[in-house]
PDB file of N, CA and C in Angstrom:
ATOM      1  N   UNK A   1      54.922 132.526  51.838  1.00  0.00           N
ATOM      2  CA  UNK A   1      54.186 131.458  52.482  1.00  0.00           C
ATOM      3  C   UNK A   1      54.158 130.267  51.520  1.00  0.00           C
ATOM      4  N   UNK A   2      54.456 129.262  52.388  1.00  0.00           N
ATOM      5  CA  UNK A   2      54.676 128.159  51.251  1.00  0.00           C
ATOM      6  C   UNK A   2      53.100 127.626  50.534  1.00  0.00           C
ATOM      7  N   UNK A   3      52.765 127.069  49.599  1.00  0.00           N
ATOM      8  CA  UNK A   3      51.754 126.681  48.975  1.00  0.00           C
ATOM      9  C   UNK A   3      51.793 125.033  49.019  1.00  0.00           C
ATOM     10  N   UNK A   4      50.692 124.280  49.282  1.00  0.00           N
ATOM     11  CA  UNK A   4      50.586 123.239  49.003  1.00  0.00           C
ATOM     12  C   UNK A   4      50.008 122.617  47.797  1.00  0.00           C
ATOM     13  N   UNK A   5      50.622 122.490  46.474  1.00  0.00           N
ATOM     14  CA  UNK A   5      50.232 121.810  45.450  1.00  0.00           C
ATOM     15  C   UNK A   5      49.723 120.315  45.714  1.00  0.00           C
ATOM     16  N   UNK A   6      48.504 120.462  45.401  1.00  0.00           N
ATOM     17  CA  UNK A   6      47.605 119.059  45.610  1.00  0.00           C
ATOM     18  C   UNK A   6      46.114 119.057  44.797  1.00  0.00           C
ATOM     19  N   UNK A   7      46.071 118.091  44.144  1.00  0.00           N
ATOM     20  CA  UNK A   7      44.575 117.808  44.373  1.00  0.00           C
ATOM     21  C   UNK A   7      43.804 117.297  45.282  1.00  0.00           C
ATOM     22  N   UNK A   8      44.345 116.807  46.087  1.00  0.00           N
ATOM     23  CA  UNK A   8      43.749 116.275  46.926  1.00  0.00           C
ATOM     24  C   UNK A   8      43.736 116.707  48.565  1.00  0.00           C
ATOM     25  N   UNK A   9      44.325 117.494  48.844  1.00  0.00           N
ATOM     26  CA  UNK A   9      44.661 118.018  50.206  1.00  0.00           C
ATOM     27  C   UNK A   9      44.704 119.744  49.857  1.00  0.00           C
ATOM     28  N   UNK A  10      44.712 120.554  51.253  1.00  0.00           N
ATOM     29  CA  UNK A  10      44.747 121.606  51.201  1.00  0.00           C
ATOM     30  C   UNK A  10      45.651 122.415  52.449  1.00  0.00           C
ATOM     31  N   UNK A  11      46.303 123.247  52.598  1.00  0.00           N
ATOM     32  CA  UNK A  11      47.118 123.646  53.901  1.00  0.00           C
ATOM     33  C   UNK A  11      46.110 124.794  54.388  1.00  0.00           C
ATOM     34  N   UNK A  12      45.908 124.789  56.004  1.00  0.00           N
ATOM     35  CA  UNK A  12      44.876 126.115  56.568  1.00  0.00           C
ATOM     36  C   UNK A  12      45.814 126.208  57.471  1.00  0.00           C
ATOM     37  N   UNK A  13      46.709 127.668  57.212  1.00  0.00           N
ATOM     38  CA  UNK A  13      47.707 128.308  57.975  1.00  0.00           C
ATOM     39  C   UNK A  13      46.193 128.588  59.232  1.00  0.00           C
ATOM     40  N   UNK A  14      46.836 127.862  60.499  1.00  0.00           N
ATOM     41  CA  UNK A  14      46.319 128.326  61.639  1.00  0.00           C
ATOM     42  C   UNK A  14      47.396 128.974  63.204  1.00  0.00           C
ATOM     43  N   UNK A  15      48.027 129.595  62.387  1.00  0.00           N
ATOM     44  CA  UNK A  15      49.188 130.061  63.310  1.00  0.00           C
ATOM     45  C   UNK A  15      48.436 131.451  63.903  1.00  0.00           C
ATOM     46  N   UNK A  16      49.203 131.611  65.027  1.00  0.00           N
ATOM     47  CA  UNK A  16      48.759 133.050  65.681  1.00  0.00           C
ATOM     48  C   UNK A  16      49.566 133.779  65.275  1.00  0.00           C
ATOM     49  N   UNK A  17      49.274 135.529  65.243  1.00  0.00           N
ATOM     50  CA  UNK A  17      49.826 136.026  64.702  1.00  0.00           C
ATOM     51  C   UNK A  17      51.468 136.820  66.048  1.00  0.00           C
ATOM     52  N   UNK A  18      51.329 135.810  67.039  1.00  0.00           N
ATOM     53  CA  UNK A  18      52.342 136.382  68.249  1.00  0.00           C
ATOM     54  C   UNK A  18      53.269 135.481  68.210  1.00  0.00           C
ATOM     55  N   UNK A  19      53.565 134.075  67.163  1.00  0.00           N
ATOM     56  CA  UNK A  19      53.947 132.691  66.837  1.00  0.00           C
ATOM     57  C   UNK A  19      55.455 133.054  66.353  1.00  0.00           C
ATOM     58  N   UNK A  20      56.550 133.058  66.176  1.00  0.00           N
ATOM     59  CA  UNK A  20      57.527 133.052  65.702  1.00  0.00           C
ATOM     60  C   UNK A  20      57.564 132.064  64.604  1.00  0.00           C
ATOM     61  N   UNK A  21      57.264 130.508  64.906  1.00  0.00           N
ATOM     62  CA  UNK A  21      56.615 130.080  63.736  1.00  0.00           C
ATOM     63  C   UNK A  21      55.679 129.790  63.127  1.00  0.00           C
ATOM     64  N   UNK A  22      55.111 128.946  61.786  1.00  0.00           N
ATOM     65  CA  UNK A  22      53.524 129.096  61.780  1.00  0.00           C
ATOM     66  C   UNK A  22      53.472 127.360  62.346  1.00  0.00           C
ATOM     67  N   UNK A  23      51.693 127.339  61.765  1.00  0.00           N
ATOM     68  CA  UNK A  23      51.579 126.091  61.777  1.00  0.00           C
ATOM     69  C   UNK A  23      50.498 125.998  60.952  1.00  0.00           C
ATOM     70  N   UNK A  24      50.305 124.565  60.258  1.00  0.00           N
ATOM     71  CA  UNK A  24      49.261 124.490  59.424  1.00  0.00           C
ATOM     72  C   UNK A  24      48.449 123.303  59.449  1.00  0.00           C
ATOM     73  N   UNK A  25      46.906 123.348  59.132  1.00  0.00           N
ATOM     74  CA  UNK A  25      46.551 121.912  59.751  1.00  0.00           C
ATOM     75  C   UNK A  25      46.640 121.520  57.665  1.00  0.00           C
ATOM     76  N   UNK A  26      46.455 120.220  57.774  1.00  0.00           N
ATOM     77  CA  UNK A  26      46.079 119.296  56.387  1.00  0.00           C
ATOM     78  C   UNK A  26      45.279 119.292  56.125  1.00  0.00           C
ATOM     79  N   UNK A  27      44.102 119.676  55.319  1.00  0.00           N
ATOM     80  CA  UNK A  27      43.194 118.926  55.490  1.00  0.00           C
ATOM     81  C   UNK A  27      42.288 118.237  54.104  1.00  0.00           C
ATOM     82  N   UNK A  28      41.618 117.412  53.861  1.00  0.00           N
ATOM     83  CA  UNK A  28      41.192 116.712  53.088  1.00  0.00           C
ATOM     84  C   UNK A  28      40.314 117.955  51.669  1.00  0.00           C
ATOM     85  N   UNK A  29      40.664 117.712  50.886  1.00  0.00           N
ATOM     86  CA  UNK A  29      39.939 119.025  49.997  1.00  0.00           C
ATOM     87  C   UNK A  29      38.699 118.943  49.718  1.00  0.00           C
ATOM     88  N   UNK A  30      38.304 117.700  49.157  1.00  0.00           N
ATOM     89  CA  UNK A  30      36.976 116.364  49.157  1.00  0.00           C
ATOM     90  C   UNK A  30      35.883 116.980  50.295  1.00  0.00           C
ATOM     91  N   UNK A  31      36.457 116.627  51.710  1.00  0.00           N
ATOM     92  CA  UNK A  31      35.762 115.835  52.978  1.00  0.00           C
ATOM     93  C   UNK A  31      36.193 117.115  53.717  1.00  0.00           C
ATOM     94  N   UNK A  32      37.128 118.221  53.756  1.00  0.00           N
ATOM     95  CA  UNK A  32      37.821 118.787  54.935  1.00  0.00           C
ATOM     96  C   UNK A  32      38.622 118.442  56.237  1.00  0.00           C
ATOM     97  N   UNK A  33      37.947 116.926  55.909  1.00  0.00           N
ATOM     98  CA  UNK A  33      39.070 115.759  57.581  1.00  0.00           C
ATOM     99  C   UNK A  33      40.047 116.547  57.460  1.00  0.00           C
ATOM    100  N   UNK A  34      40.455 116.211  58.883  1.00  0.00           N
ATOM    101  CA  UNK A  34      41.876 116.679  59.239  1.00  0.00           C
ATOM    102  C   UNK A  34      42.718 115.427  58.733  1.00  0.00           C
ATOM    103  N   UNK A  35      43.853 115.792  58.068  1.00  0.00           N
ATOM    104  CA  UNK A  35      44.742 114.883  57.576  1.00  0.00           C
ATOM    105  C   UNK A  35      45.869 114.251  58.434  1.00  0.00           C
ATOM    106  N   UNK A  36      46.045 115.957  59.349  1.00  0.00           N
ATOM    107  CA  UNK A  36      47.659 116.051  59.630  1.00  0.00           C
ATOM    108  C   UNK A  36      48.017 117.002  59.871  1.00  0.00           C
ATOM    109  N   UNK A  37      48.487 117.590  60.505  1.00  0.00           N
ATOM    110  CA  UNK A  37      49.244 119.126  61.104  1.00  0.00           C
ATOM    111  C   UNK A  37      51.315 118.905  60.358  1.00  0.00           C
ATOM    112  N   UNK A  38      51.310 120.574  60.296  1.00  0.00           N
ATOM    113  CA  UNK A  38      52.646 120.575  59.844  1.00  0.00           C
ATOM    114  C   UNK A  38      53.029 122.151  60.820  1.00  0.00           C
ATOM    115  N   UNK A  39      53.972 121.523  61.821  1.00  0.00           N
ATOM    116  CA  UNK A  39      54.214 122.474  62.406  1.00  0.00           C
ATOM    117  C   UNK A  39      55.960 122.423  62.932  1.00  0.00           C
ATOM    118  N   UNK A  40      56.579 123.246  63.612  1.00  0.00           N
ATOM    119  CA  UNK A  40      58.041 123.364  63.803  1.00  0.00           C
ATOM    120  C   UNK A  40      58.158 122.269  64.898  1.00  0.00           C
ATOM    121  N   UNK A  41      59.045 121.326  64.886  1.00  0.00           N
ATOM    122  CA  UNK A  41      59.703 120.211  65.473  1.00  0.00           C
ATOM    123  C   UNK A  41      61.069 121.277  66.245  1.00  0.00           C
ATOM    124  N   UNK A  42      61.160 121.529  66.848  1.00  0.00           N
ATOM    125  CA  UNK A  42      62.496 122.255  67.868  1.00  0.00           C
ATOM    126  C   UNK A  42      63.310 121.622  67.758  1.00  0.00           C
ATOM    127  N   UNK A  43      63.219 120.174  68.226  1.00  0.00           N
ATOM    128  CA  UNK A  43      64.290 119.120  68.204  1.00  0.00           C
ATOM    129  C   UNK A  43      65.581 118.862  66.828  1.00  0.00           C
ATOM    130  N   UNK A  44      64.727 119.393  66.089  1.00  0.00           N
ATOM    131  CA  UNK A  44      65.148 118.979  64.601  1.00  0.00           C
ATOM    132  C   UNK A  44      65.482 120.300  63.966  1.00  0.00           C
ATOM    133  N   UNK A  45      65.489 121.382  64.924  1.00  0.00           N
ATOM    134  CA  UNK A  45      64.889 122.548  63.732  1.00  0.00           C
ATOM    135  C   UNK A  45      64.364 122.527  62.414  1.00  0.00           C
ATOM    136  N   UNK A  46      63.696 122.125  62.295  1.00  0.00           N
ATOM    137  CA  UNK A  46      62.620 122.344  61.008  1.00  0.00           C
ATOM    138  C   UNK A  46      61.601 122.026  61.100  1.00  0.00           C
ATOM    139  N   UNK A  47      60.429 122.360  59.727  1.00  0.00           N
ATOM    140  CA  UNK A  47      58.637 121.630  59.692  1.00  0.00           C
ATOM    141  C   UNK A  47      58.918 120.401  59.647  1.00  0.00           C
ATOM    142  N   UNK A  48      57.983 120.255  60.257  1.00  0.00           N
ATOM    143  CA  UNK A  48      57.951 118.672  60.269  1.00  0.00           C
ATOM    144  C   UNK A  48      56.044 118.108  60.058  1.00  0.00           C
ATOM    145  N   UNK A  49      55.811 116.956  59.037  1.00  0.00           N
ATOM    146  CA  UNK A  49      54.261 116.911  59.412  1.00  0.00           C
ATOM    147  C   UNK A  49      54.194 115.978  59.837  1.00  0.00           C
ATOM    148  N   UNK A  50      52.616 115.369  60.912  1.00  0.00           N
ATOM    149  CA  UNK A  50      52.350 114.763  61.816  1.00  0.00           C
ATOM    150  C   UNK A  50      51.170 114.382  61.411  1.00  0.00           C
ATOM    151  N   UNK A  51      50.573 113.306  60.816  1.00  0.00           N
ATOM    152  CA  UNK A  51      49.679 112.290  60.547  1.00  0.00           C
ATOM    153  C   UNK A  51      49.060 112.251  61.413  1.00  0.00           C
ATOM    154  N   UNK A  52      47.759 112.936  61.090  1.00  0.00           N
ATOM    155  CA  UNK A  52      46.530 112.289  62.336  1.00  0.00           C
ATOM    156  C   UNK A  52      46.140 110.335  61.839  1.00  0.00           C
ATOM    157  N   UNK A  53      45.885 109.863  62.612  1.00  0.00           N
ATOM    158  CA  UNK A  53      45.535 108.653  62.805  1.00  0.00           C
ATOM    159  C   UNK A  53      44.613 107.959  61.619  1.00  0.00           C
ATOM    160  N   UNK A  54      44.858 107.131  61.235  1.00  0.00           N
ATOM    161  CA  UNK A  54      44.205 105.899  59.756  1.00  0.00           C
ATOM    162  C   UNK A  54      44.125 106.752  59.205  1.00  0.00           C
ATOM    163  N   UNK A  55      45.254 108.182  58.424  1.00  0.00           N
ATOM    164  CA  UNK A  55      45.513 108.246  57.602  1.00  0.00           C
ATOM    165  C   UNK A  55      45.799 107.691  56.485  1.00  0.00           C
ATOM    166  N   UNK A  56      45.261 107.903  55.083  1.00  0.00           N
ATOM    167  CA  UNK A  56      46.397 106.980  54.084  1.00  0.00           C
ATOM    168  C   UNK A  56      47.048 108.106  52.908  1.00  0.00           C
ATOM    169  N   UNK A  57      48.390 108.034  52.778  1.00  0.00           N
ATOM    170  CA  UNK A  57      48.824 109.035  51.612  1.00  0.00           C
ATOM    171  C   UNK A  57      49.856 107.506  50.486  1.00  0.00           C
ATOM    172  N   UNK A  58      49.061 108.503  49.042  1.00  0.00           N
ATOM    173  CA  UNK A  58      49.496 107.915  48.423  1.00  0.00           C
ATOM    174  C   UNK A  58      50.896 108.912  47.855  1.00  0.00           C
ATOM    175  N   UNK A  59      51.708 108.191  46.959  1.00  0.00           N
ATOM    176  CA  UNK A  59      52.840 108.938  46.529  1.00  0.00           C
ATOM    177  C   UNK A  59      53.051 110.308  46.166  1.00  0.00           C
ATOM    178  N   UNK A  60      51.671 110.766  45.655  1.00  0.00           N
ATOM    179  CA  UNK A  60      51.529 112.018  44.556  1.00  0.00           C
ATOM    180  C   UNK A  60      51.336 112.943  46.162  1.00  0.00           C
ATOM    181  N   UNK A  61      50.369 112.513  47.350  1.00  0.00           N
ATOM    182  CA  UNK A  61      49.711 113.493  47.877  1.00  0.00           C
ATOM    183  C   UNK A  61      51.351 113.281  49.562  1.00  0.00           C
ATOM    184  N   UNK A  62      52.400 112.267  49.278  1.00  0.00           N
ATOM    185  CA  UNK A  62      54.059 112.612  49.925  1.00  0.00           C
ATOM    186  C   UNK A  62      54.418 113.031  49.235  1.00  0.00           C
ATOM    187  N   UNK A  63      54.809 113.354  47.940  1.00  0.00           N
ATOM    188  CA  UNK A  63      55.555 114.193  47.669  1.00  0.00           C
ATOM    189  C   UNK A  63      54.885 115.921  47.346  1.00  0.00           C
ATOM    190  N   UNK A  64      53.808 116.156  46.723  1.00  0.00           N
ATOM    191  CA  UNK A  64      52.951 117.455  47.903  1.00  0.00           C
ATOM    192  C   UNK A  64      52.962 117.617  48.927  1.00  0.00           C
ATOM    193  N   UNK A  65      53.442 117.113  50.231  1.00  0.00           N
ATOM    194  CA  UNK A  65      54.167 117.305  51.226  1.00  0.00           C
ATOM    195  C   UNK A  65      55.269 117.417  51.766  1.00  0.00           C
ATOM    196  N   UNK A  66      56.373 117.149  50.784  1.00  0.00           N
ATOM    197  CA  UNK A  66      57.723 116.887  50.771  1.00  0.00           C
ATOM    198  C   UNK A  66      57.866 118.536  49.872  1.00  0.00           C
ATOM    199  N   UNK A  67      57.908 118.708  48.624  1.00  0.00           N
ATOM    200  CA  UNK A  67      57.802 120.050  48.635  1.00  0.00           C
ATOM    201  C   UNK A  67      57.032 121.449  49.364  1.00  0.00           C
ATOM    202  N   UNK A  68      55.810 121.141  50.394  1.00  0.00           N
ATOM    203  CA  UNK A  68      55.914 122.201  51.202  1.00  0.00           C
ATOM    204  C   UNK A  68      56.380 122.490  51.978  1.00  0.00           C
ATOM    205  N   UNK A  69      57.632 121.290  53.061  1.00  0.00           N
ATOM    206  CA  UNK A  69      57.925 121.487  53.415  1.00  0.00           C
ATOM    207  C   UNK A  69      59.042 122.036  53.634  1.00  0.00           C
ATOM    208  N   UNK A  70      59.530 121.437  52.538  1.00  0.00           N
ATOM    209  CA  UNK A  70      60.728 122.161  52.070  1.00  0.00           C
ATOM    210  C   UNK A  70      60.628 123.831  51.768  1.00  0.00           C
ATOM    211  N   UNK A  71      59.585 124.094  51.398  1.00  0.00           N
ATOM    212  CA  UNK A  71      59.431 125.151  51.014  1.00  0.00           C
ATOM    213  C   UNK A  71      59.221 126.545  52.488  1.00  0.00           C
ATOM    214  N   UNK A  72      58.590 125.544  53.259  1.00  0.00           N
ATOM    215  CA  UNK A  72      58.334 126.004  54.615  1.00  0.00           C
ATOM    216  C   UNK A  72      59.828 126.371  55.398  1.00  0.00           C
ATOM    217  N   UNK A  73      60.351 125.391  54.908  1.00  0.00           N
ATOM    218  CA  UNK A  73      61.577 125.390  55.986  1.00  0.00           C
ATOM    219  C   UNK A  73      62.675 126.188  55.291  1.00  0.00           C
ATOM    220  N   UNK A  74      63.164 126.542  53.778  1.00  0.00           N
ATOM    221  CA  UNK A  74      63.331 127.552  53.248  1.00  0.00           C
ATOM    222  C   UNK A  74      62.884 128.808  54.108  1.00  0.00           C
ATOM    223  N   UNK A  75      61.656 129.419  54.002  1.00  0.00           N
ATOM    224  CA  UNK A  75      61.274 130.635  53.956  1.00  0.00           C
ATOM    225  C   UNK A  75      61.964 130.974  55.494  1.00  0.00           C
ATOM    226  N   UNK A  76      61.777 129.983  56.433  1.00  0.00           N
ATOM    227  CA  UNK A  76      62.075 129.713  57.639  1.00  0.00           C
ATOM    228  C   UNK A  76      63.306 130.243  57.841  1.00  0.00           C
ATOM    229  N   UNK A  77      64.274 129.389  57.218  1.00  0.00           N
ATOM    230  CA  UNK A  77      65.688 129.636  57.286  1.00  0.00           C
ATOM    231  C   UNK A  77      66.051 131.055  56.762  1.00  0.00           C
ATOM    232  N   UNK A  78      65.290 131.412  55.539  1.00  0.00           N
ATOM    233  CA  UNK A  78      65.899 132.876  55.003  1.00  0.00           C
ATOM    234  C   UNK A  78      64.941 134.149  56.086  1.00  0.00           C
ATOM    235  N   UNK A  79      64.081 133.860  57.150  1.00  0.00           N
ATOM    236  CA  UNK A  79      63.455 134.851  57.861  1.00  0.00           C
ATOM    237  C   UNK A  79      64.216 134.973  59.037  1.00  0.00           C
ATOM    238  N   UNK A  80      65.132 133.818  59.281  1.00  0.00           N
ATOM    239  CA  UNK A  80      66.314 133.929  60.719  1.00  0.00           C
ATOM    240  C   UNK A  80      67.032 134.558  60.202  1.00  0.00           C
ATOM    241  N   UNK A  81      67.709 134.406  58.863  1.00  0.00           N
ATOM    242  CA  UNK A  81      69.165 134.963  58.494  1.00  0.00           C
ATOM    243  C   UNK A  81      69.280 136.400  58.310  1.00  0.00           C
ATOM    244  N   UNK A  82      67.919 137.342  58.011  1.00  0.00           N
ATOM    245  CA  UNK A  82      67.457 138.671  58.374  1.00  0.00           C
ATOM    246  C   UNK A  82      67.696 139.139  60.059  1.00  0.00           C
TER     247      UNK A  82
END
């Protein structure tokens, strides 16, 4: 399961457990706000995350998102190839 390195944000796997893939909401570590959901895009095959509204991310807390997703979409790819 991928990990989200942050100080400032946190990932809450809220996937069901009947889901083929997961999904995870964002959320603020501080405050708990919802940040943003990161869930499977079909279109694209892969995670993809989705900015809830007057969000603001600074560089440190995109690229803590850029490695989970990557990391997401890894585990992803090596759980099809089984």
């Amino acid at each position: 399961m991928p990990e989200l390195k942050s100080e400032y944000m946190i990932a809450s796997d809220v996937s069901e457990p009947t889901m083929a893939t997961h999904r995870w909401n964002i959320l603020s570590y501080s405050s708990g706000a919802l940040l943003g959901r990161v869930g499977w895009y079909g279109a694209w095959r892969q995670y993809t995350f989705s900015p809830s509204g007057a969000t603001i991310f600074n560089s440190s807390c995109l690229s803590a998102l850029q490695v989970f997703l990557d990391e997401a979409n890894a585990e992803h790819k090596n759980r099809v190839k089984k």
